[in-house]
C-alpha atoms as a PDB file:
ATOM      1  CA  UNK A   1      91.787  78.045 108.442  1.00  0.00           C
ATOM      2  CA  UNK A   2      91.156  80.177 111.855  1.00  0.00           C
ATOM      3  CA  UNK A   3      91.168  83.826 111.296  1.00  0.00           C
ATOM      4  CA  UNK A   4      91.632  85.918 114.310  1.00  0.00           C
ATOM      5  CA  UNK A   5      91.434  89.771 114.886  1.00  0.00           C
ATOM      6  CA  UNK A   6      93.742  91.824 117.342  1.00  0.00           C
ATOM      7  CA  UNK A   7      94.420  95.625 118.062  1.00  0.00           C
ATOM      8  CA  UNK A   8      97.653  97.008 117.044  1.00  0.00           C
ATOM      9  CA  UNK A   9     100.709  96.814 119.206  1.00  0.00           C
ATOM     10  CA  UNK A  10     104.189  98.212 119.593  1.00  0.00           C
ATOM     11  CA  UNK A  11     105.273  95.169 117.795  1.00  0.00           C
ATOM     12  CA  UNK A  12     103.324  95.651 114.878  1.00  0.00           C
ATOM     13  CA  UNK A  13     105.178  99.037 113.698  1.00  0.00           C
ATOM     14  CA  UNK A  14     107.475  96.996 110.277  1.00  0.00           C
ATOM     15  CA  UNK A  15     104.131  95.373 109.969  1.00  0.00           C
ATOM     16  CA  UNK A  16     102.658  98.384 109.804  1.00  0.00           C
ATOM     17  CA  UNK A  17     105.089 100.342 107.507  1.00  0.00           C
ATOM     18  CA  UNK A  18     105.755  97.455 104.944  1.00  0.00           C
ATOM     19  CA  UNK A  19     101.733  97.340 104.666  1.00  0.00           C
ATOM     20  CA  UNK A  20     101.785 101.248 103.876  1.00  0.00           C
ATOM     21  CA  UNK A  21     104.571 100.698 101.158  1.00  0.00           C
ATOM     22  CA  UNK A  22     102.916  97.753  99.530  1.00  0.00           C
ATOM     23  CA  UNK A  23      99.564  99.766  99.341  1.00  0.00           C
ATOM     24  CA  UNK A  24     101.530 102.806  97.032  1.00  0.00           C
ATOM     25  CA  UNK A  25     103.415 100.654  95.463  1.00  0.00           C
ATOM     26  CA  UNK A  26     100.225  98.633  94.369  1.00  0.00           C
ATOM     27  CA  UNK A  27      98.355 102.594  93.758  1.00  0.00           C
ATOM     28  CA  UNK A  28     101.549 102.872  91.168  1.00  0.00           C
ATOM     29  CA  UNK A  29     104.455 104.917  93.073  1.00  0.00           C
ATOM     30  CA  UNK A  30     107.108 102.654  92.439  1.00  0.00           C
ATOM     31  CA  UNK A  31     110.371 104.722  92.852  1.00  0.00           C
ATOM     32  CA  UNK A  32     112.216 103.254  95.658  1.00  0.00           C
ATOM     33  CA  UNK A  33     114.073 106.031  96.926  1.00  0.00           C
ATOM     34  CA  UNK A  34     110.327 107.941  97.460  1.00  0.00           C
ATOM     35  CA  UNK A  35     108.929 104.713  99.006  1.00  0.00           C
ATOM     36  CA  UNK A  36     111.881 104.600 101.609  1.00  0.00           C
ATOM     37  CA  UNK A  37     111.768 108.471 102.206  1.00  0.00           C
ATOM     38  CA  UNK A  38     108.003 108.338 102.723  1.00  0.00           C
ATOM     39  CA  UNK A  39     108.588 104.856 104.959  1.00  0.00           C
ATOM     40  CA  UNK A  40     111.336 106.419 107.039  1.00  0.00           C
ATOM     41  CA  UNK A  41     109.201 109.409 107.991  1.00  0.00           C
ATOM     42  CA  UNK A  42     105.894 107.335 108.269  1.00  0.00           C
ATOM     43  CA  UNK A  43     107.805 105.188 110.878  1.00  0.00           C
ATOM     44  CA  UNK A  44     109.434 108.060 112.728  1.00  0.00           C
ATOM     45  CA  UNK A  45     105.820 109.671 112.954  1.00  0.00           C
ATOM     46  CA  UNK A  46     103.890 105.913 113.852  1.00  0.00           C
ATOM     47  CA  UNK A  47     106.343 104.524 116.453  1.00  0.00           C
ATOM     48  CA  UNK A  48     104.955 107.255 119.562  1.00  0.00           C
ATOM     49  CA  UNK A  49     101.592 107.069 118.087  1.00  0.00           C
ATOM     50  CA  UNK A  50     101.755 103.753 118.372  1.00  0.00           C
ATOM     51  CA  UNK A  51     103.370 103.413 121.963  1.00  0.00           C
ATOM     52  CA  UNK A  52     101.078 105.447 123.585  1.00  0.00           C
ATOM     53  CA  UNK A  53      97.676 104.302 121.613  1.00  0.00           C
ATOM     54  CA  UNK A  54      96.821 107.617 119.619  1.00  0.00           C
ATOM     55  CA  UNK A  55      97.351 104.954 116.527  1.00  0.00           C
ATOM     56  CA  UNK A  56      94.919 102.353 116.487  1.00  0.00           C
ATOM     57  CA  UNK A  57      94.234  99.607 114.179  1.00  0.00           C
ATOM     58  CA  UNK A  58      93.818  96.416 113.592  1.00  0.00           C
ATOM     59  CA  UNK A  59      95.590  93.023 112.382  1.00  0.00           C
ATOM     60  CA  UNK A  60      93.969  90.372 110.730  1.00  0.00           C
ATOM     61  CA  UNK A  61      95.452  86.878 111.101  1.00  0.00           C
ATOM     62  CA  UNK A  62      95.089  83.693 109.188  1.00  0.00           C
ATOM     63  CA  UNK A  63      96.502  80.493 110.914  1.00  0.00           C
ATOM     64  CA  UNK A  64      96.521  77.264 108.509  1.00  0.00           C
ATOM     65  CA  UNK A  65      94.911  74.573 110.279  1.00  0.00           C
ATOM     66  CA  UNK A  66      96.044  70.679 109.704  1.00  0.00           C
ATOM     67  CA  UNK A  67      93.587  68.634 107.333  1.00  0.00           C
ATOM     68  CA  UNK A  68      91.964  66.011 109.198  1.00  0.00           C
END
């Protein structure tokens, strides 16, 4: 398995967001109409950050490898 490690990008803001929901749903908020209130403002607030770099993070990939 290769694991690689990238900064944040514009096209990472549903990545983003669906990360933030899983983490409170796992922390035990689990009412969906606060999840998508609290996801719909999140993204409104992240998508400028985001575009012009005040937000930075970043994204950890794992890319399954063939067995040789």
């Amino acid at each position: 398995m290769v694991i690689s490690t990238r900064p944040t990008a514009n096209e990472d803001l549903t990545l983003i967001c669906q990360h933030r929901v899983a983490m409170f749903c796992d922390g035990g908020r689990r009412q969906p109409s606060e999840l998508k209130k609290m996801e719909r403002s999140f993204r409104e607030w992240l998508k400028p950050r985001l575009k012009d770099g005040t937000y930075f993070g970043f994204i950890v990939e794992a890319e399954q490898q063939p067995r040789r």
